[in-house]
C-alpha atoms as a PDB file:
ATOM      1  CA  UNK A   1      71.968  60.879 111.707  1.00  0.00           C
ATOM      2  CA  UNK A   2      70.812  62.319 115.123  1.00  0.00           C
ATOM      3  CA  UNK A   3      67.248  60.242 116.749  1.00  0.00           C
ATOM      4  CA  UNK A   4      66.513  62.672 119.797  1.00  0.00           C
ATOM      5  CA  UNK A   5      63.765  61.405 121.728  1.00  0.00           C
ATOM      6  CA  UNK A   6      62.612  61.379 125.316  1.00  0.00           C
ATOM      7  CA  UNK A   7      64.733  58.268 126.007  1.00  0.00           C
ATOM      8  CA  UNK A   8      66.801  57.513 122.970  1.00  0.00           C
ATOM      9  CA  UNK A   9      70.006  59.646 121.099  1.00  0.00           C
ATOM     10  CA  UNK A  10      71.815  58.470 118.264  1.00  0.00           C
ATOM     11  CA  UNK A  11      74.574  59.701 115.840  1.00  0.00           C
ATOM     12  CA  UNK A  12      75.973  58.342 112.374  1.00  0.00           C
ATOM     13  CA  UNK A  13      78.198  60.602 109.887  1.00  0.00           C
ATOM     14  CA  UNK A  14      79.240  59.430 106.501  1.00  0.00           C
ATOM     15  CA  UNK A  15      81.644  61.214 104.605  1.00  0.00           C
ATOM     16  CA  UNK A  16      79.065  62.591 102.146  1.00  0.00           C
ATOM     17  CA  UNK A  17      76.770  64.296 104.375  1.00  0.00           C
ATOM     18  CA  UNK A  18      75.355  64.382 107.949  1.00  0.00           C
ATOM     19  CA  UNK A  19      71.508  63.463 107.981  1.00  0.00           C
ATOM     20  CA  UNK A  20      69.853  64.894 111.446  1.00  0.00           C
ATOM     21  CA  UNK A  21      66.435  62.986 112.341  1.00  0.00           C
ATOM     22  CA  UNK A  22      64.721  65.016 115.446  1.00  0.00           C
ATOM     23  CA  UNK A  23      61.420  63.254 116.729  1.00  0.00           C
ATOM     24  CA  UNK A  24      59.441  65.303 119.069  1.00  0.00           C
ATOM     25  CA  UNK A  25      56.568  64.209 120.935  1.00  0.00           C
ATOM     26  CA  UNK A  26      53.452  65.976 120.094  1.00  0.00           C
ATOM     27  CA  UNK A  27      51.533  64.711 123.026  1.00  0.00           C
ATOM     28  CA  UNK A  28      52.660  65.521 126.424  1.00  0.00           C
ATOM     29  CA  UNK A  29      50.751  61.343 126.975  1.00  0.00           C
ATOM     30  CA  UNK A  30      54.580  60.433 127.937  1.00  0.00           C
ATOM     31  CA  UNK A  31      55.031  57.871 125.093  1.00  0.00           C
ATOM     32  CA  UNK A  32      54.975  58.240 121.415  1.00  0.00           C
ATOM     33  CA  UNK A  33      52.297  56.774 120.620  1.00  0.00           C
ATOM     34  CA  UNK A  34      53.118  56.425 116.968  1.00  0.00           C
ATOM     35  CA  UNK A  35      55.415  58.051 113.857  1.00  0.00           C
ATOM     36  CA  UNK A  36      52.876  60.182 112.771  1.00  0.00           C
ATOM     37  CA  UNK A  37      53.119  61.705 116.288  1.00  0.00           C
ATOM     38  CA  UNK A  38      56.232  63.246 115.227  1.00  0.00           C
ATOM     39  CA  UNK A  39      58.064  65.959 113.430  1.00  0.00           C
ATOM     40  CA  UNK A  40      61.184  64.904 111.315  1.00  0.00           C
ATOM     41  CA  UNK A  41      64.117  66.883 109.968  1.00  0.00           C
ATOM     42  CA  UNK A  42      66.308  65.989 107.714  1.00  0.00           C
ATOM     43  CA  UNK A  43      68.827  68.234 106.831  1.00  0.00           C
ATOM     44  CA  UNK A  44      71.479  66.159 104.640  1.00  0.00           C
ATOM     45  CA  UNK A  45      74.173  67.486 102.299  1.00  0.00           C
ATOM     46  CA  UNK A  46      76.566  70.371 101.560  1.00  0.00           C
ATOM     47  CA  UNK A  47      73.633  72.290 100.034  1.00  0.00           C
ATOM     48  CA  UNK A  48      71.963  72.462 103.632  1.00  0.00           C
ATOM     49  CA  UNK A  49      68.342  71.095 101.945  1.00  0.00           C
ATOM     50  CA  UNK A  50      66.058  71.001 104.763  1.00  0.00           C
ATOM     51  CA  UNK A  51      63.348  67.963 104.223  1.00  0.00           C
ATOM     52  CA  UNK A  52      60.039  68.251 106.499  1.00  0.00           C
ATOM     53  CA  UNK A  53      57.705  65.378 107.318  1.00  0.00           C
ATOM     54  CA  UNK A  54      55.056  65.637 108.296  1.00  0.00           C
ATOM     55  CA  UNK A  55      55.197  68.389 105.720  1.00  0.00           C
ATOM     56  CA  UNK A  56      53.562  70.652 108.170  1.00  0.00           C
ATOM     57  CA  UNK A  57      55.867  70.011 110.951  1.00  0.00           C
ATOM     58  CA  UNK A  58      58.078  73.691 111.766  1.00  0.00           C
ATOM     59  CA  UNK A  59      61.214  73.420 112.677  1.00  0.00           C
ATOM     60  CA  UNK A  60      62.683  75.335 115.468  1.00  0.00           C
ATOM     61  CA  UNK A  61      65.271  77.746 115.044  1.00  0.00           C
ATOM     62  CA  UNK A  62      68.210  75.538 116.851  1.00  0.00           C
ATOM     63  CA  UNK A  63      66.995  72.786 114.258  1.00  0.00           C
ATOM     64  CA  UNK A  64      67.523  74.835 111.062  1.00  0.00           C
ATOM     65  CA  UNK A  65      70.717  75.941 112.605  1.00  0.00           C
ATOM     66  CA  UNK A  66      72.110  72.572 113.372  1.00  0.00           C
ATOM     67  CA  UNK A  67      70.612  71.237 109.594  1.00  0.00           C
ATOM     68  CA  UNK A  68      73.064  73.909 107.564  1.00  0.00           C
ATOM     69  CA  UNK A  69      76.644  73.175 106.737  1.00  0.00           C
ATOM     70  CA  UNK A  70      79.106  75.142 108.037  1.00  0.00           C
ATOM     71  CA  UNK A  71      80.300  78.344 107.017  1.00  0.00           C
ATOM     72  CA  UNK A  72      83.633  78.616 105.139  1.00  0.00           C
ATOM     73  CA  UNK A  73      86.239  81.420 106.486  1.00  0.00           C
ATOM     74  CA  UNK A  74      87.034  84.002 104.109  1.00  0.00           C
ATOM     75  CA  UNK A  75      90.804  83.349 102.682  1.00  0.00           C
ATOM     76  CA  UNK A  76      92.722  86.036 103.596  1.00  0.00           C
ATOM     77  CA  UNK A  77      95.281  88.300 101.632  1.00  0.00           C
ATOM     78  CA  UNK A  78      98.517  87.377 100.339  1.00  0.00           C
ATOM     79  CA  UNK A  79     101.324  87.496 102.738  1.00  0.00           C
ATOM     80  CA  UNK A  80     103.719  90.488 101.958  1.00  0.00           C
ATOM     81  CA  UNK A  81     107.008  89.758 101.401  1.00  0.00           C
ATOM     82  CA  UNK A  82     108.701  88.892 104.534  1.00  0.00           C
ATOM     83  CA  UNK A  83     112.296  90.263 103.019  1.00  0.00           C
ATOM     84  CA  UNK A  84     113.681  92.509 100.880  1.00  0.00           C
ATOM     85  CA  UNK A  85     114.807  90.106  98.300  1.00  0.00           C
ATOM     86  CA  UNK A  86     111.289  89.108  98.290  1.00  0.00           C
ATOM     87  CA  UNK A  87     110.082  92.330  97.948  1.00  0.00           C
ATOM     88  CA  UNK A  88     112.411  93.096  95.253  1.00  0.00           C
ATOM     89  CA  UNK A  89     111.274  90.031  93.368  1.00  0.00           C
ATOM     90  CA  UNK A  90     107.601  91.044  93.478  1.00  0.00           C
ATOM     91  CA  UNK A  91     108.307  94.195  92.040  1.00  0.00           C
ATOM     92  CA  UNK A  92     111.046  93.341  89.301  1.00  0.00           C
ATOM     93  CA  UNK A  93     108.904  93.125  86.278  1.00  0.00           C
ATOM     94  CA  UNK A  94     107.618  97.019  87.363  1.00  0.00           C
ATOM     95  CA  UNK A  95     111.113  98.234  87.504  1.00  0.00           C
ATOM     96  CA  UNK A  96     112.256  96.424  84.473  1.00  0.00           C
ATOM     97  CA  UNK A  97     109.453  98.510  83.057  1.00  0.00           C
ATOM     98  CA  UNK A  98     110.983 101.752  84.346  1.00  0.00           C
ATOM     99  CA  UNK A  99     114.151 101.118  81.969  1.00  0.00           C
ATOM    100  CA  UNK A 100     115.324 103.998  80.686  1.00  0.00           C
ATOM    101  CA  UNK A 101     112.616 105.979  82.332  1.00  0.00           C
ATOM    102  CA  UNK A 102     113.427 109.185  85.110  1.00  0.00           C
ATOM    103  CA  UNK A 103     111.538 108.394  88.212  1.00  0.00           C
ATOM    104  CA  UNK A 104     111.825 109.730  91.630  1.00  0.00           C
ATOM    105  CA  UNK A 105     114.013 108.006  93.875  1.00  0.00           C
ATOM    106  CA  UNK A 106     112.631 107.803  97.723  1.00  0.00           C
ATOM    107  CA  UNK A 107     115.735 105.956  99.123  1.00  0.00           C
ATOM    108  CA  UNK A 108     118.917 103.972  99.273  1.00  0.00           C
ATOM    109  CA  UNK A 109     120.118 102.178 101.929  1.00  0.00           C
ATOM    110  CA  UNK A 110     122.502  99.655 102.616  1.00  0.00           C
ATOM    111  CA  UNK A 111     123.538  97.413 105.554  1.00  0.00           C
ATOM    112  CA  UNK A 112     126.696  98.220 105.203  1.00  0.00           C
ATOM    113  CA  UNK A 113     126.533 102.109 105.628  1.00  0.00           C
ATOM    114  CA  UNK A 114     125.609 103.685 108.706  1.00  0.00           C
ATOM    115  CA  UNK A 115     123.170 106.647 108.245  1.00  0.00           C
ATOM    116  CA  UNK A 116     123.472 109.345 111.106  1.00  0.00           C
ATOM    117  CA  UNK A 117     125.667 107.221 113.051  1.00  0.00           C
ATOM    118  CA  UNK A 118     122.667 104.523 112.646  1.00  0.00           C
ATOM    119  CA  UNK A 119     123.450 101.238 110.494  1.00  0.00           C
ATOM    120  CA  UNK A 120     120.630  99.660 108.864  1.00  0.00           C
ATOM    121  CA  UNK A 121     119.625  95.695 109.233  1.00  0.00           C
ATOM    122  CA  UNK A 122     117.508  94.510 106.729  1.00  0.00           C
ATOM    123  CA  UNK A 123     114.607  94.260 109.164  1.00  0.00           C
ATOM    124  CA  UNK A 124     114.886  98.036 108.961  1.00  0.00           C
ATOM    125  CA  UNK A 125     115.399  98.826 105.583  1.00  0.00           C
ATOM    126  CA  UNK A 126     112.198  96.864 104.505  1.00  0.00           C
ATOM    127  CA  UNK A 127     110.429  98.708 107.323  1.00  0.00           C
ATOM    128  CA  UNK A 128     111.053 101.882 105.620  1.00  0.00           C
ATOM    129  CA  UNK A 129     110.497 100.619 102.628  1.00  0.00           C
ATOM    130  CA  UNK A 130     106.566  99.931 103.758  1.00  0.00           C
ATOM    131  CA  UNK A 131     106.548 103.514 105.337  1.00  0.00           C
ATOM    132  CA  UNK A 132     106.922 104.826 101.920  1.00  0.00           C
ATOM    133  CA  UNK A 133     104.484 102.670  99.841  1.00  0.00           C
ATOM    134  CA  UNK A 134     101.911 103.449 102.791  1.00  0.00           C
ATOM    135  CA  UNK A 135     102.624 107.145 101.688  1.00  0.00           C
ATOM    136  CA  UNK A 136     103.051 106.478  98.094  1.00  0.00           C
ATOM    137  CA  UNK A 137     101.683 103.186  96.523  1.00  0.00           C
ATOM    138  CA  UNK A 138     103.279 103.547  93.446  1.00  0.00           C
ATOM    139  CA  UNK A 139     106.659 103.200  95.328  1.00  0.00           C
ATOM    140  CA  UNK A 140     108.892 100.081  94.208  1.00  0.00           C
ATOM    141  CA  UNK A 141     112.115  98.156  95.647  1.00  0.00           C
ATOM    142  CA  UNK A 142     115.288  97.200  93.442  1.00  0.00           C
ATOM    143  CA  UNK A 143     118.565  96.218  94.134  1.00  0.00           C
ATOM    144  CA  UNK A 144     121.449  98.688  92.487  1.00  0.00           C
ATOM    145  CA  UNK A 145     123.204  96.142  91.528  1.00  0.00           C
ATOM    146  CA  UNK A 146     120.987  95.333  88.629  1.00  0.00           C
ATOM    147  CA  UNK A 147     121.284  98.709  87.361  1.00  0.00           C
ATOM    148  CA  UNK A 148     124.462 100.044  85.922  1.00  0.00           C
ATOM    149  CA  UNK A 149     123.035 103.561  86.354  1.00  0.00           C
ATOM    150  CA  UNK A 150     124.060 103.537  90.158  1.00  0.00           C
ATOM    151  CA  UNK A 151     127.290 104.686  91.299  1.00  0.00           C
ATOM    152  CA  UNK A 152     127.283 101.820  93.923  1.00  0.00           C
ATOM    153  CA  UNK A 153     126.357  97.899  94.235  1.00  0.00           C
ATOM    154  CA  UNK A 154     124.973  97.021  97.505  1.00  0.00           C
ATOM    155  CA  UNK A 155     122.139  99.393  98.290  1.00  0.00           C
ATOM    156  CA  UNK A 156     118.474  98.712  98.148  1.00  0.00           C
ATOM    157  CA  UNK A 157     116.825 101.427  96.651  1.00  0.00           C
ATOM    158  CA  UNK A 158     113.057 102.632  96.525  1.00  0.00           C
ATOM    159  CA  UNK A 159     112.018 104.393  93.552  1.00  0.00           C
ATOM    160  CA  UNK A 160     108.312 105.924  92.130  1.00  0.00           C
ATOM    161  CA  UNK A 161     107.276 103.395  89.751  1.00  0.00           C
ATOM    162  CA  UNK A 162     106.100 106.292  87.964  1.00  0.00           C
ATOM    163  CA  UNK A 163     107.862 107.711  84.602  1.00  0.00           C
ATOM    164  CA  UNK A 164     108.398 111.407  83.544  1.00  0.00           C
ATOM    165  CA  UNK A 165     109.156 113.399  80.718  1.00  0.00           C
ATOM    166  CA  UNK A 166     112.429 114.399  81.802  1.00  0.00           C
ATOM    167  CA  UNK A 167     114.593 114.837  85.435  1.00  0.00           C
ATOM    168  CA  UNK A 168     113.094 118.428  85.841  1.00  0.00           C
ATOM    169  CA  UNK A 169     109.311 116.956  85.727  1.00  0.00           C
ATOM    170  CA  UNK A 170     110.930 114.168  88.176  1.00  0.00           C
ATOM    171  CA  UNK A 171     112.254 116.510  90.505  1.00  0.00           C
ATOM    172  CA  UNK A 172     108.912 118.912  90.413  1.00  0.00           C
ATOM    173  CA  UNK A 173     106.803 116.143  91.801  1.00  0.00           C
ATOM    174  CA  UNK A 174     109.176 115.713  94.420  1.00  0.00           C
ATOM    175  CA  UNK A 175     108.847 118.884  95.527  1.00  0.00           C
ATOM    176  CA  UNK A 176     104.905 118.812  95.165  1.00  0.00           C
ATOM    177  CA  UNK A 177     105.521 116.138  97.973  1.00  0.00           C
ATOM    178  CA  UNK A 178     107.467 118.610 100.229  1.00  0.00           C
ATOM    179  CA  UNK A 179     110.379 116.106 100.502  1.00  0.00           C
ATOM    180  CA  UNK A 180     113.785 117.208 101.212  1.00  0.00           C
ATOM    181  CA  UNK A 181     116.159 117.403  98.146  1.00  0.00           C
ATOM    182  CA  UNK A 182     118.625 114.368 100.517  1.00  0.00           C
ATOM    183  CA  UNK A 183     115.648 112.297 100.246  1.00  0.00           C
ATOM    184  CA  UNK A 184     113.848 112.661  96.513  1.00  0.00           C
ATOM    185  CA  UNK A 185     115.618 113.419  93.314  1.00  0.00           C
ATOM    186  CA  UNK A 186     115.927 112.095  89.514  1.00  0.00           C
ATOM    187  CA  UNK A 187     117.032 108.912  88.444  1.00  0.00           C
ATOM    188  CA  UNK A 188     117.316 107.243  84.974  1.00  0.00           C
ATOM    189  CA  UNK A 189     117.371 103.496  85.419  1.00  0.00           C
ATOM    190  CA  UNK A 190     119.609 101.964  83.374  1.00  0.00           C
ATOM    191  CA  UNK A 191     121.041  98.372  82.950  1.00  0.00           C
ATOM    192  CA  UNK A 192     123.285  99.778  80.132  1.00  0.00           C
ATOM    193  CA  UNK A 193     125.028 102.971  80.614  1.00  0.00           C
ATOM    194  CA  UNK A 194     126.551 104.348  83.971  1.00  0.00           C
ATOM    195  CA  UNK A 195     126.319 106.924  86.511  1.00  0.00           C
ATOM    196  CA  UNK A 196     127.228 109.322  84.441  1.00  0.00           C
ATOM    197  CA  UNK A 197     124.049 111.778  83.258  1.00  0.00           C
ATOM    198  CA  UNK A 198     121.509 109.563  84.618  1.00  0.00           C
ATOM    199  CA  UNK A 199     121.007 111.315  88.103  1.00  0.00           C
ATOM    200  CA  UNK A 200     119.669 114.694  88.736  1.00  0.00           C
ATOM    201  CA  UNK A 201     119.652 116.700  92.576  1.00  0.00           C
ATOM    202  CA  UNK A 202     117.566 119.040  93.789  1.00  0.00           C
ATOM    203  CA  UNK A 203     120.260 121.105  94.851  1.00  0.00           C
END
């Protein structure tokens, strides 16, 4: 409760609500001569309800500003995943989906292989991964360990979460993208069989 007066200003909160009580002299006689003198807000609760008396009494703009609760933020987003396990775990049950499926793959890189006399860190491997999915949304991280169809464990790979008919149809909507034939090819996922059949070049 806020009393503002020529001479007097008091405050009491609750944990309910915050009740505001503004008196304003409506005689410039010096002082109030009596309650009916005065204008009284009360603006109480989470609802922001804005009781008048005398019922006629207007409220300024400052006093229906400081009657209203406050404003909420806006939660924000999800987080992305801040590594590529992470990232691989958010988009598992896609890939899983993929099984037995051609898709394009975009990438595979590995920390332990140095591309162009550059070795990747993680840090930039799941940059590049975020390059792509800006390009293509449909793009999706795995680890090649969980699929026997790679020739080898260790590489994080990005594929188009995005089945086709067959490796040709793969490998025509990789060049629809203009990508070079190092960079986009066919791939069968598979947890069962191997290497072997399940990986088709542009070359």
């Amino acid at each position: 409760m806020v009393l503002r007066g020529p001479a007097r200003r008091r405050a009491v909160e609750d944990d309910d609500q915050t009740v505001q009580l503004i008196i304003e002299p409506r005689s410039s006689g010096g002082l109030l001569p009596a309650l009916a003198a005065a204008a009284i807000i009360i603006g109480a609760g989470i609802g922001g309800a804005l009781l008048m008396w005398p019922p006629n009494a207007a409220p300024s703009n400052a006093e229906l500003a400081a009657s209203r609760p406050p404003t909420t933020a806006p939660s924000s987003a999800a987080a992305e995943p801040a590594t590529l396990r992470q990232q691989a775990a958010a988009d598992a049950d896609t890939v899983r989906g993929l099984a037995g499926q051609w898709v394009p793959q975009l990438s595979a890189e590995s920390t332990e292989l140095a591309v162009d006399g550059v070795r990747y860190d993680e840090a930039r491997i799941l940059a590049n991964f975020r390059e792509l999915h800006a390009t293509f949304p449909e793009a999706a991280l795995l680890r090649s360990d969980d699929y026997r169809s790679f020739t080898r464990p260790g590489y994080w790979v990005v594929v188009l979460a995005r089945s086709f008919d067959d490796a040709a149809a793969a490998n025509a909507w990789c060049d629809r993208q203009g990508l070079d034939p190092d960079d986009c090819f066919a791939k069968r996922l598979s947890r069962t069989s191997g290497p072997k059949g399940n990986t088709v070049t542009r070359r």
